[in-house]
PDB file of N, CA and C in Angstrom:
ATOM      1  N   UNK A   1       9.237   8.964 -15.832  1.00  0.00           N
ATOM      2  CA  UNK A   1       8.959   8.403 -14.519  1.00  0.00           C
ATOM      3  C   UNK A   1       7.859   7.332 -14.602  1.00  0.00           C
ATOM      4  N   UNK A   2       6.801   7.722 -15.506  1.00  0.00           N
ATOM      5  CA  UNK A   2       5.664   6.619 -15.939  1.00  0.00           C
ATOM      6  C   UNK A   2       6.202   5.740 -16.170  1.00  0.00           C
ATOM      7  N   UNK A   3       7.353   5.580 -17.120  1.00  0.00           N
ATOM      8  CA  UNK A   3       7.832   3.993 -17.540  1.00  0.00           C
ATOM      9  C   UNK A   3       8.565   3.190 -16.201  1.00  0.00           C
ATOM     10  N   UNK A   4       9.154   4.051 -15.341  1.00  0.00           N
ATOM     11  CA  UNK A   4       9.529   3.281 -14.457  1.00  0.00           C
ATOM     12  C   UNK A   4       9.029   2.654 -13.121  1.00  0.00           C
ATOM     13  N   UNK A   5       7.416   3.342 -13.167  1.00  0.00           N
ATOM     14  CA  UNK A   5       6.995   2.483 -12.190  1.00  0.00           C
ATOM     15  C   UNK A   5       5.421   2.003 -12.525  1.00  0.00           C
ATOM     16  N   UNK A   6       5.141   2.020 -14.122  1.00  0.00           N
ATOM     17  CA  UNK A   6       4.540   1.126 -14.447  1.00  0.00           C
ATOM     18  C   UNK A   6       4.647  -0.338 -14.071  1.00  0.00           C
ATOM     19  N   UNK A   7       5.557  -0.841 -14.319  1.00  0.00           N
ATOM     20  CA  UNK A   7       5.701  -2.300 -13.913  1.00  0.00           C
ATOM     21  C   UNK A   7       5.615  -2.710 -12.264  1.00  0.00           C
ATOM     22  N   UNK A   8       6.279  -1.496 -10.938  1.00  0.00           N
ATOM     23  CA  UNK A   8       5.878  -1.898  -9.742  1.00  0.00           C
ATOM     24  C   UNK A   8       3.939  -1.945  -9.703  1.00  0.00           C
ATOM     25  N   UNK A   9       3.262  -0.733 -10.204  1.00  0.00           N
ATOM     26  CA  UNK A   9       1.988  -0.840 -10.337  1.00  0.00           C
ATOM     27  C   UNK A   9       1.431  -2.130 -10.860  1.00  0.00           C
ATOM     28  N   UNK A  10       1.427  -2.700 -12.095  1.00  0.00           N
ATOM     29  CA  UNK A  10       1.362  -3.571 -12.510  1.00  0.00           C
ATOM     30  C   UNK A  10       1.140  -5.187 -11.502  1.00  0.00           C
ATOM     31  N   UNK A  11       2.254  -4.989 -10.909  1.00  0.00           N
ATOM     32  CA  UNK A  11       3.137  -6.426 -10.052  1.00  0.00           C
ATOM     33  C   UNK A  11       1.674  -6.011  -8.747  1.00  0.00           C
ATOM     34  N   UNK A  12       1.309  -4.328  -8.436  1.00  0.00           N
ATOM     35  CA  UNK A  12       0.987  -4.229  -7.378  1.00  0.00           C
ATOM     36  C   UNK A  12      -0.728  -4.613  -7.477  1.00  0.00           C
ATOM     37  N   UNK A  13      -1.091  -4.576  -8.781  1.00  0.00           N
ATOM     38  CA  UNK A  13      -2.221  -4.420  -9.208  1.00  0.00           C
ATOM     39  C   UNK A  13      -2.918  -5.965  -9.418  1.00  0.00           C
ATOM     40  N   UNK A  14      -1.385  -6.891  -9.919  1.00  0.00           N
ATOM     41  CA  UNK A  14      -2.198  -8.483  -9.664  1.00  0.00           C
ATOM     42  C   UNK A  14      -2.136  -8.704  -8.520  1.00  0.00           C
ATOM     43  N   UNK A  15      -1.645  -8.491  -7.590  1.00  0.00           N
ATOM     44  CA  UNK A  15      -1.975  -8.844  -6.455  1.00  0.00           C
ATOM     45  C   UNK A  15      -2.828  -8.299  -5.787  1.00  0.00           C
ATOM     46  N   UNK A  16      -3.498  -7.211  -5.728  1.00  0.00           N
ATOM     47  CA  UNK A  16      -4.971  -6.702  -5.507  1.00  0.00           C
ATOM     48  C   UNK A  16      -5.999  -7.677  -6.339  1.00  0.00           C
ATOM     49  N   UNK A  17      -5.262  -8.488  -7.551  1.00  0.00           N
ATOM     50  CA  UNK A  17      -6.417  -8.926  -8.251  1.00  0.00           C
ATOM     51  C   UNK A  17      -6.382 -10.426  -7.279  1.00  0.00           C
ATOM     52  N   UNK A  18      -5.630 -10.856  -7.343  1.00  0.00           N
ATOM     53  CA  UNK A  18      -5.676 -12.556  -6.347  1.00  0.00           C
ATOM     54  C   UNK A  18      -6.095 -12.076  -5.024  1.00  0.00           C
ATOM     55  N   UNK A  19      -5.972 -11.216  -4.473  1.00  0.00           N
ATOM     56  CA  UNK A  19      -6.960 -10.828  -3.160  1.00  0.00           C
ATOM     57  C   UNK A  19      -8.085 -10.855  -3.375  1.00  0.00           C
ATOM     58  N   UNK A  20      -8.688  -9.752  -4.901  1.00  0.00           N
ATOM     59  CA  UNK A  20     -10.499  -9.965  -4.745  1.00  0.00           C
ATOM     60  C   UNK A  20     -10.509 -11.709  -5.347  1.00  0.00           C
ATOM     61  N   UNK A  21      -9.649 -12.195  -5.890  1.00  0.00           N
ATOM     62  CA  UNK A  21     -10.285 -13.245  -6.037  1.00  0.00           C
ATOM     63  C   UNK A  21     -11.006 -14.021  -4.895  1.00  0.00           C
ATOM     64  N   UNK A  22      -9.475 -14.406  -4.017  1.00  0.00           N
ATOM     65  CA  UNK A  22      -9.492 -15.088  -2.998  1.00  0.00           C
ATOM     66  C   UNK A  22     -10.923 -14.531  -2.041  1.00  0.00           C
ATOM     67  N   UNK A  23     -10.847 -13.061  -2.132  1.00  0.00           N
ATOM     68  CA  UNK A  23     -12.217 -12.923  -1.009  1.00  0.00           C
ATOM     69  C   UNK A  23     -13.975 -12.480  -1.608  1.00  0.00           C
ATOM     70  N   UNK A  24     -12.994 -12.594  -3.059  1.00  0.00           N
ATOM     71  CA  UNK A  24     -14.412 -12.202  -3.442  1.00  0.00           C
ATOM     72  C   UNK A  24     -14.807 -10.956  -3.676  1.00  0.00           C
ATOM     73  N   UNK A  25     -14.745  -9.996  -4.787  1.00  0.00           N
ATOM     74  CA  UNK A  25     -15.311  -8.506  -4.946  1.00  0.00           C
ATOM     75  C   UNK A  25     -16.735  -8.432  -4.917  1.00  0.00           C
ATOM     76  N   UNK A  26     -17.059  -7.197  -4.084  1.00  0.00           N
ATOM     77  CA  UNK A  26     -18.948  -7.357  -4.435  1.00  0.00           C
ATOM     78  C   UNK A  26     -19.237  -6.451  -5.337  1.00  0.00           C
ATOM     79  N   UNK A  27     -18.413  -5.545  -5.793  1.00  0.00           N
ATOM     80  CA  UNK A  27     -18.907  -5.008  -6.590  1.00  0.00           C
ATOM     81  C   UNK A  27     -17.765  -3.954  -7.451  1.00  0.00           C
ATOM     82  N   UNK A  28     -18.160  -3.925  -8.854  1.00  0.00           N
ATOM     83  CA  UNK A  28     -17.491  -3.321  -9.561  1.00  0.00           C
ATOM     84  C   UNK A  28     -16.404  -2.257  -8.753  1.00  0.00           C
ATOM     85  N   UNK A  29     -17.286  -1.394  -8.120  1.00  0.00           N
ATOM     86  CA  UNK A  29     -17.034   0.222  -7.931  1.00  0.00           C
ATOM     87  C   UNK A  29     -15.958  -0.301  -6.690  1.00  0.00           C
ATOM     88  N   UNK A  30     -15.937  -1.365  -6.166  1.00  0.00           N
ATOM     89  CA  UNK A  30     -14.997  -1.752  -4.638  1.00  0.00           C
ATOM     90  C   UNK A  30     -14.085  -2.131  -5.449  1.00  0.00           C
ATOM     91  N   UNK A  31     -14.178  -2.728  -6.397  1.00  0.00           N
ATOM     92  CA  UNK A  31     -12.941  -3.907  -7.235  1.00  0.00           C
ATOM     93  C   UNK A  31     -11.856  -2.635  -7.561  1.00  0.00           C
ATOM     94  N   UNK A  32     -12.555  -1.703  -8.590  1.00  0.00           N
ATOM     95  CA  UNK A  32     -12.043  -0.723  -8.692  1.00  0.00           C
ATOM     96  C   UNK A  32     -11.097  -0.382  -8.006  1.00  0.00           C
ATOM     97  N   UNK A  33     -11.872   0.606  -7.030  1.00  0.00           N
ATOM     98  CA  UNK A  33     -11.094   1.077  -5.687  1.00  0.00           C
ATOM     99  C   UNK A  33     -10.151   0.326  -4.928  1.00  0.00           C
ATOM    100  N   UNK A  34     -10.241  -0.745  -4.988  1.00  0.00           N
ATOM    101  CA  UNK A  34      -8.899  -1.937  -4.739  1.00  0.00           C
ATOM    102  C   UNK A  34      -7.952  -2.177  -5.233  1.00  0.00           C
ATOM    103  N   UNK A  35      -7.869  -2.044  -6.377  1.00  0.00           N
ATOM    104  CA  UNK A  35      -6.672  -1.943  -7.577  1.00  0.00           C
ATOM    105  C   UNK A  35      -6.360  -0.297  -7.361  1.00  0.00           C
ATOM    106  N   UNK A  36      -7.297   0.788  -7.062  1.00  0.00           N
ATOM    107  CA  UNK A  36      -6.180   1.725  -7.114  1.00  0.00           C
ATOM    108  C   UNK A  36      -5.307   1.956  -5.761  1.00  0.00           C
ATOM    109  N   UNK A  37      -5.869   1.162  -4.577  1.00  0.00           N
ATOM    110  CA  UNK A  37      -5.194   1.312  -3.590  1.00  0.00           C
ATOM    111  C   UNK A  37      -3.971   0.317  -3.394  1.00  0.00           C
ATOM    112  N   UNK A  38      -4.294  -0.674  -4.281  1.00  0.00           N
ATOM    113  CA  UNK A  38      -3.037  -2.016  -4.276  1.00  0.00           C
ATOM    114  C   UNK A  38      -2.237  -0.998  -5.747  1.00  0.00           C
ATOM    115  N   UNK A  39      -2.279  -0.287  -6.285  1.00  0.00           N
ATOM    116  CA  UNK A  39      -1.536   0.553  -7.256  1.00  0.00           C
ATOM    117  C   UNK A  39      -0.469   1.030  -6.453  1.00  0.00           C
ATOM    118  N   UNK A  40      -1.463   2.225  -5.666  1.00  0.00           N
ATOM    119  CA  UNK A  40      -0.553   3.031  -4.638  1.00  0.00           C
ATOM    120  C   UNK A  40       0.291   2.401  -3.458  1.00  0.00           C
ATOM    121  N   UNK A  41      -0.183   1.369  -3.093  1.00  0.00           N
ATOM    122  CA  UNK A  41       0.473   1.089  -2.318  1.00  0.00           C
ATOM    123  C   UNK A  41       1.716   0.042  -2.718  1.00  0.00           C
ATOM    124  N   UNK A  42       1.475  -0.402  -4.032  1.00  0.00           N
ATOM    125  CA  UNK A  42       2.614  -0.694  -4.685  1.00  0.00           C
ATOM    126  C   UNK A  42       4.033  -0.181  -5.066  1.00  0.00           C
ATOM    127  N   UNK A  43       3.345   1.073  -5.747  1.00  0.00           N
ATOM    128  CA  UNK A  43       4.329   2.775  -5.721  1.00  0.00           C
ATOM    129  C   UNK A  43       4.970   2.787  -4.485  1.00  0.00           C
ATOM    130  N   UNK A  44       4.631   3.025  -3.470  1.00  0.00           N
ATOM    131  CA  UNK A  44       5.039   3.843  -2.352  1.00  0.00           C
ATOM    132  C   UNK A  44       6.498   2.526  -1.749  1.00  0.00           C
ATOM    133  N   UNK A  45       5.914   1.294  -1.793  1.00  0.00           N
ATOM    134  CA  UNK A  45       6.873   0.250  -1.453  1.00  0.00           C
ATOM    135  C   UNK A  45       7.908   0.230  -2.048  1.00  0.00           C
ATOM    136  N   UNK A  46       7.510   0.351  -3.544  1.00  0.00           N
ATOM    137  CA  UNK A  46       9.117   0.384  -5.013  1.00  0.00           C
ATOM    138  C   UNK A  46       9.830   1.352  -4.331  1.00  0.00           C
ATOM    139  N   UNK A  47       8.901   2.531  -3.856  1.00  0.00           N
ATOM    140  CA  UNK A  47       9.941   4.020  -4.053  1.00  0.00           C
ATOM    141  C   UNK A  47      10.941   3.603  -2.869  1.00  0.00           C
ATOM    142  N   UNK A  48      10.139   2.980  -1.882  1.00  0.00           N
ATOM    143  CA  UNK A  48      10.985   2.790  -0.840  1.00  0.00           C
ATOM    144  C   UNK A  48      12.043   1.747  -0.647  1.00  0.00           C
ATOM    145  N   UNK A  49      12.053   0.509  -1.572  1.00  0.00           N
ATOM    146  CA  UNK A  49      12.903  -0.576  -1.442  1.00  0.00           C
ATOM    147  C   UNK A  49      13.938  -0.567  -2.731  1.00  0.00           C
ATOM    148  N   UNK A  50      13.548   0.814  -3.668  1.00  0.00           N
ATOM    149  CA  UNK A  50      14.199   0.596  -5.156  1.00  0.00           C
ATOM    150  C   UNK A  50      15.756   0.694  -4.740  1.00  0.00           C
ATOM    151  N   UNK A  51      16.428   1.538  -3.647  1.00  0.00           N
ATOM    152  CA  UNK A  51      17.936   1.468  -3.944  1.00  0.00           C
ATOM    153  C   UNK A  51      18.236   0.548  -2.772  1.00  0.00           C
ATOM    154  N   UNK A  52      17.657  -0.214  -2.254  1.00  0.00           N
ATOM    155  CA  UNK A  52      18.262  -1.308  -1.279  1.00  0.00           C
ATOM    156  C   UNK A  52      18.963  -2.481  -1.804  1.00  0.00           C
ATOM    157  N   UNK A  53      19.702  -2.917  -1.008  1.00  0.00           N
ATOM    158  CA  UNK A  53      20.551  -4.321  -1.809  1.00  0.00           C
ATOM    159  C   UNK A  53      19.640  -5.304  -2.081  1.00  0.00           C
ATOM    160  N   UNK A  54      18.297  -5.063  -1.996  1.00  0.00           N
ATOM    161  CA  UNK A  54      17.444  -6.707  -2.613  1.00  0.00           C
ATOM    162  C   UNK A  54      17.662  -6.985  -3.891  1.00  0.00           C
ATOM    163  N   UNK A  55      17.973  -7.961  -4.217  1.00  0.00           N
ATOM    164  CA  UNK A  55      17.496  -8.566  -5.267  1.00  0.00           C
ATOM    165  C   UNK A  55      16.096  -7.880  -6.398  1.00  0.00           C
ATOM    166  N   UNK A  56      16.453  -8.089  -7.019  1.00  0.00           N
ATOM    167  CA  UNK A  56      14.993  -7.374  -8.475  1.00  0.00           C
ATOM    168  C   UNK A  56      13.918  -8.647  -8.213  1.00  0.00           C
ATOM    169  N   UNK A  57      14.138  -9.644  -7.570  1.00  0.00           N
ATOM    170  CA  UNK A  57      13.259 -10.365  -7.881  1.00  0.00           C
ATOM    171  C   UNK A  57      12.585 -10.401  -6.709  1.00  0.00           C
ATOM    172  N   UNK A  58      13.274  -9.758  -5.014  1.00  0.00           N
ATOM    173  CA  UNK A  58      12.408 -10.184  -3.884  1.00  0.00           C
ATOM    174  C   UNK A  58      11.823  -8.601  -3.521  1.00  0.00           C
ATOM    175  N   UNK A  59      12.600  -7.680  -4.575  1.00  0.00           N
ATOM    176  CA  UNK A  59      11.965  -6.688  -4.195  1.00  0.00           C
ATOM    177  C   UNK A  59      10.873  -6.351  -5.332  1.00  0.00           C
ATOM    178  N   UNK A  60      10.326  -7.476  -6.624  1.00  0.00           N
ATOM    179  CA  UNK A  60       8.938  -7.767  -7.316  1.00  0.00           C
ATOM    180  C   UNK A  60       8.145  -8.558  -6.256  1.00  0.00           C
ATOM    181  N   UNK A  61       8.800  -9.562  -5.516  1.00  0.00           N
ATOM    182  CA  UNK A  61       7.496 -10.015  -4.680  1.00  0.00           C
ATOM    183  C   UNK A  61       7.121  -9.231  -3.359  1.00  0.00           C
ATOM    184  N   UNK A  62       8.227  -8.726  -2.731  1.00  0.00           N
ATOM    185  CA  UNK A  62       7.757  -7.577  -1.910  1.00  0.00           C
ATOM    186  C   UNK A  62       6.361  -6.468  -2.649  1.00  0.00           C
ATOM    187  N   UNK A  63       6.680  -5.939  -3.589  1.00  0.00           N
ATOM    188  CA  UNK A  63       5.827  -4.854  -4.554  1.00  0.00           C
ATOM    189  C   UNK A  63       4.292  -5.683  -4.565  1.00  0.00           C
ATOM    190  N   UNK A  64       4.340  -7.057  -5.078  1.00  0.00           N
ATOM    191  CA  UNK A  64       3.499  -7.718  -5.677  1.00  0.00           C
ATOM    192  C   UNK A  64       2.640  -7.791  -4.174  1.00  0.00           C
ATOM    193  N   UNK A  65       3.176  -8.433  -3.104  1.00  0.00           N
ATOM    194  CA  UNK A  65       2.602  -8.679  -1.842  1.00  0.00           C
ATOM    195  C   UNK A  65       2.015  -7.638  -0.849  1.00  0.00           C
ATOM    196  N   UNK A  66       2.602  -6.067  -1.163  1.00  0.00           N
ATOM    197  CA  UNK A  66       2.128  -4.891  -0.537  1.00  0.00           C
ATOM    198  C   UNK A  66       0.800  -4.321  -1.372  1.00  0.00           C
ATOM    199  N   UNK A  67       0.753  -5.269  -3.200  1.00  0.00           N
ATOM    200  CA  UNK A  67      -0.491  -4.587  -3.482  1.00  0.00           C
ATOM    201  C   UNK A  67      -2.127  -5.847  -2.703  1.00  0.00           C
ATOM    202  N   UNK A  68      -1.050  -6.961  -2.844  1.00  0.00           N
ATOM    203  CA  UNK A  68      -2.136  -7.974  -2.287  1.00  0.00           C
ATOM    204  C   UNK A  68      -2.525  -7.411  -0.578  1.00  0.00           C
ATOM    205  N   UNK A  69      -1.867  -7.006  -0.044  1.00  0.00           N
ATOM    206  CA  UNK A  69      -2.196  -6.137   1.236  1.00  0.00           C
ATOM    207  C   UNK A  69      -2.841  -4.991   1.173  1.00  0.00           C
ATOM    208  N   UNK A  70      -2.722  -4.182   0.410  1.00  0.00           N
ATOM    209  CA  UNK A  70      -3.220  -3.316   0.097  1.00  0.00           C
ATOM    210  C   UNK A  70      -3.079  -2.062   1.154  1.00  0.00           C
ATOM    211  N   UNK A  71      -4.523  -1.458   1.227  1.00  0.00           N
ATOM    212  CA  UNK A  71      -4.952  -0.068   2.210  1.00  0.00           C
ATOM    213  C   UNK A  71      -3.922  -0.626   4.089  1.00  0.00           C
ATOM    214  N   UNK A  72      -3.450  -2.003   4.123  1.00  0.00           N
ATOM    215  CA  UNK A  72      -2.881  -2.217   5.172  1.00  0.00           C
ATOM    216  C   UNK A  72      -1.872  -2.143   5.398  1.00  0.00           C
ATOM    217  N   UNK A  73      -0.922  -1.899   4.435  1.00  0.00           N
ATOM    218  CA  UNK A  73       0.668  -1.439   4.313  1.00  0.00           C
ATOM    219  C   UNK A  73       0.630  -0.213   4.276  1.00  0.00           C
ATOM    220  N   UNK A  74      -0.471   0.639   3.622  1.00  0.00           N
ATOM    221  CA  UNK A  74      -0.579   2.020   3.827  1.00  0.00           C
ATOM    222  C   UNK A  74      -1.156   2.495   5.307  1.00  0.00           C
ATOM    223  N   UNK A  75      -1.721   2.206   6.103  1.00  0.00           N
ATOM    224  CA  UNK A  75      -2.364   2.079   7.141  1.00  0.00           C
ATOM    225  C   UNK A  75      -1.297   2.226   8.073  1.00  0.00           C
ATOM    226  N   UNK A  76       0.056   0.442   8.196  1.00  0.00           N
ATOM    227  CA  UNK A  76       1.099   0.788   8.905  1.00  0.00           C
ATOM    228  C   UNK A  76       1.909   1.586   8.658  1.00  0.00           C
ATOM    229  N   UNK A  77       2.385   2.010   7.263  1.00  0.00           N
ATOM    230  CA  UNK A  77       3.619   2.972   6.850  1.00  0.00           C
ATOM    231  C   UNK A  77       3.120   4.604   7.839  1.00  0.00           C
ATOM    232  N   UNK A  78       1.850   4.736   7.797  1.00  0.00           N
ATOM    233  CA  UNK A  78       1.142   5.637   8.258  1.00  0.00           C
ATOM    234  C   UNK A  78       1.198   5.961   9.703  1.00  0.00           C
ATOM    235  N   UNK A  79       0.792   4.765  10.460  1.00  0.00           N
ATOM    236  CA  UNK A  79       1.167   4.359  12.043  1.00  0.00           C
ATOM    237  C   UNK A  79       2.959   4.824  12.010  1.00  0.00           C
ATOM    238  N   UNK A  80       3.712   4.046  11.878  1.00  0.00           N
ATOM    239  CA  UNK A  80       5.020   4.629  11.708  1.00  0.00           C
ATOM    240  C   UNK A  80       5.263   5.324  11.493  1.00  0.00           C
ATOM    241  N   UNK A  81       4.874   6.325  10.762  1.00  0.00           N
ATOM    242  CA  UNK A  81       5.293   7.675  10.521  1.00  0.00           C
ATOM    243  C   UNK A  81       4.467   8.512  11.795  1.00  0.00           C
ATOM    244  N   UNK A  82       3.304   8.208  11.870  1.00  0.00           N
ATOM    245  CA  UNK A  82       2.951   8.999  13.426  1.00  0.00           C
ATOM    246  C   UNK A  82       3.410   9.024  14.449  1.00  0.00           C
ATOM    247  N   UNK A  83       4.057   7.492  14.975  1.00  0.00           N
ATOM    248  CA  UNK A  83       4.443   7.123  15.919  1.00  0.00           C
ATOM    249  C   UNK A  83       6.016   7.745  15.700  1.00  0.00           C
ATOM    250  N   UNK A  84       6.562   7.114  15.064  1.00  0.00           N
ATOM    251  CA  UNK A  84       8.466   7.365  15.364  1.00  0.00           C
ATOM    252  C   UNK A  84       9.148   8.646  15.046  1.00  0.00           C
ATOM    253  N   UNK A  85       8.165   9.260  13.883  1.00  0.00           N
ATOM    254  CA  UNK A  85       8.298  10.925  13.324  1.00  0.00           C
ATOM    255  C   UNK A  85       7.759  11.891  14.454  1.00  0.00           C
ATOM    256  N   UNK A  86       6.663  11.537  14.550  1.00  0.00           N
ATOM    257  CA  UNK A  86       5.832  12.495  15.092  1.00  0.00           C
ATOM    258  C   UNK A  86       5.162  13.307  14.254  1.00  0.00           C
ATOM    259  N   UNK A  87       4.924  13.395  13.241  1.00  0.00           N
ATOM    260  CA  UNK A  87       4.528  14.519  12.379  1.00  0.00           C
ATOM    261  C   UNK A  87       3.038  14.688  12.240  1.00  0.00           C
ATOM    262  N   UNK A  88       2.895  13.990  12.645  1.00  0.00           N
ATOM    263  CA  UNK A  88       1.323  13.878  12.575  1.00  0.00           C
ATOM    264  C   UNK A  88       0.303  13.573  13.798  1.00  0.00           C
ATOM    265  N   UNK A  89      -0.659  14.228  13.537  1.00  0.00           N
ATOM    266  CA  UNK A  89      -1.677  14.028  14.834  1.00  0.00           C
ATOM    267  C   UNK A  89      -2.208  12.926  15.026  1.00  0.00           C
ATOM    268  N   UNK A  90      -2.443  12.143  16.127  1.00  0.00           N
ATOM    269  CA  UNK A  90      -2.872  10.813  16.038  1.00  0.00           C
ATOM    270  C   UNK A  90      -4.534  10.983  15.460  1.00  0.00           C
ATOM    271  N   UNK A  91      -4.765   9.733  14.751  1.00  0.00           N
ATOM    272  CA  UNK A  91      -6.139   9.165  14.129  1.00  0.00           C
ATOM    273  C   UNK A  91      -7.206   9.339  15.514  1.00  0.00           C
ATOM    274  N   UNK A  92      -7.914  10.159  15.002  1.00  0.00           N
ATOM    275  CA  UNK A  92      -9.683   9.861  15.610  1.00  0.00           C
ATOM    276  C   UNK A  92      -9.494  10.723  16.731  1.00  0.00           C
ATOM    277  N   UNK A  93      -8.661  11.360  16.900  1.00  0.00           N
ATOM    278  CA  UNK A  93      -8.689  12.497  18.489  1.00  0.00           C
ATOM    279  C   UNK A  93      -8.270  13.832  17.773  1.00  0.00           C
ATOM    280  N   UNK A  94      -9.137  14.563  18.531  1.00  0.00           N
ATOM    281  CA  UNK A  94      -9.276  16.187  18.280  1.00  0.00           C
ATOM    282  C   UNK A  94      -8.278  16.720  19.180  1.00  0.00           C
ATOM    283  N   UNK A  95      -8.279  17.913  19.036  1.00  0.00           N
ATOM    284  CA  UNK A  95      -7.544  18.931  19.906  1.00  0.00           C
ATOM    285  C   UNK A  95      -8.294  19.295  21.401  1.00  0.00           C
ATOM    286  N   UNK A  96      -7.918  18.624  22.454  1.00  0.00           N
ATOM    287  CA  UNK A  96      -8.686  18.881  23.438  1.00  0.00           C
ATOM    288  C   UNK A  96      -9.597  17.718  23.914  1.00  0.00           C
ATOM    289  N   UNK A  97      -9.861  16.509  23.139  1.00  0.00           N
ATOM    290  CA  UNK A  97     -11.208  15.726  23.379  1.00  0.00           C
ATOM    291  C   UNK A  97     -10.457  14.611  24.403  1.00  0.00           C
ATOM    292  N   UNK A  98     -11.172  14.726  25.252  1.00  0.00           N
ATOM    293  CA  UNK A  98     -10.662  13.263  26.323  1.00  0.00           C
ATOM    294  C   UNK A  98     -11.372  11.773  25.403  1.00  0.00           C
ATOM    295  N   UNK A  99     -10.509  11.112  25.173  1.00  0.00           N
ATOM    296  CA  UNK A  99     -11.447   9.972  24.894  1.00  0.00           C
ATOM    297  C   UNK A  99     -10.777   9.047  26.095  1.00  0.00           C
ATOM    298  N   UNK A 100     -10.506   9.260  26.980  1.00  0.00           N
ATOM    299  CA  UNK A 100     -10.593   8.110  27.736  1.00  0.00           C
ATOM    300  C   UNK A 100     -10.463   7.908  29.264  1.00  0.00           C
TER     301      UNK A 100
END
């Protein structure tokens, strides 16, 4: 399974890297943590676009562009799954708390 989604990681991981370029990393320990979230969120896109009719090549720049997005493709996949599933409790509200 490693060999086969080494390369979406990879694709997902330069594009976390042209993001810190473009904005600039401040620091090691963030750079880090950016590449493993443009990793994962690379993974999660392959798993999801690997048996669709795209093309190998728009579903590498799809991969490549969800790691340059990063924690924000994970963020919406997340929203969507709260919203249209339901499975999950909405972000930042307790059981019972009026916020509004």
């Amino acid at each position: 399974m490693l060999e086969t989604l080494a390369p979406p990681i990879a694709l997902a991981a330069f594009g976390g890297i042209a993001r810190a370029c473009r904005r600039g990393a401040r620091s090691w320990r963030g750079f880090c943590g950016s590449m493993v979230v443009s990793g994962f969120s690379g993974v999660v896109v392959h798993l999801l676009i690997r048996e669709s009719s795209l093309s190998a090549s728009l579903q590498a720049a799809i991969v490549a562009v969800s790691g340059y997005s990063g924690g924000a493709v994970l963020d919406a996949f997340a929203s969507t799954l709260v919203n249209k599933i339901g499975i999950l409790p909405e972000y930042g509200k307790n059981k019972g708390e009026n916020n509004g």
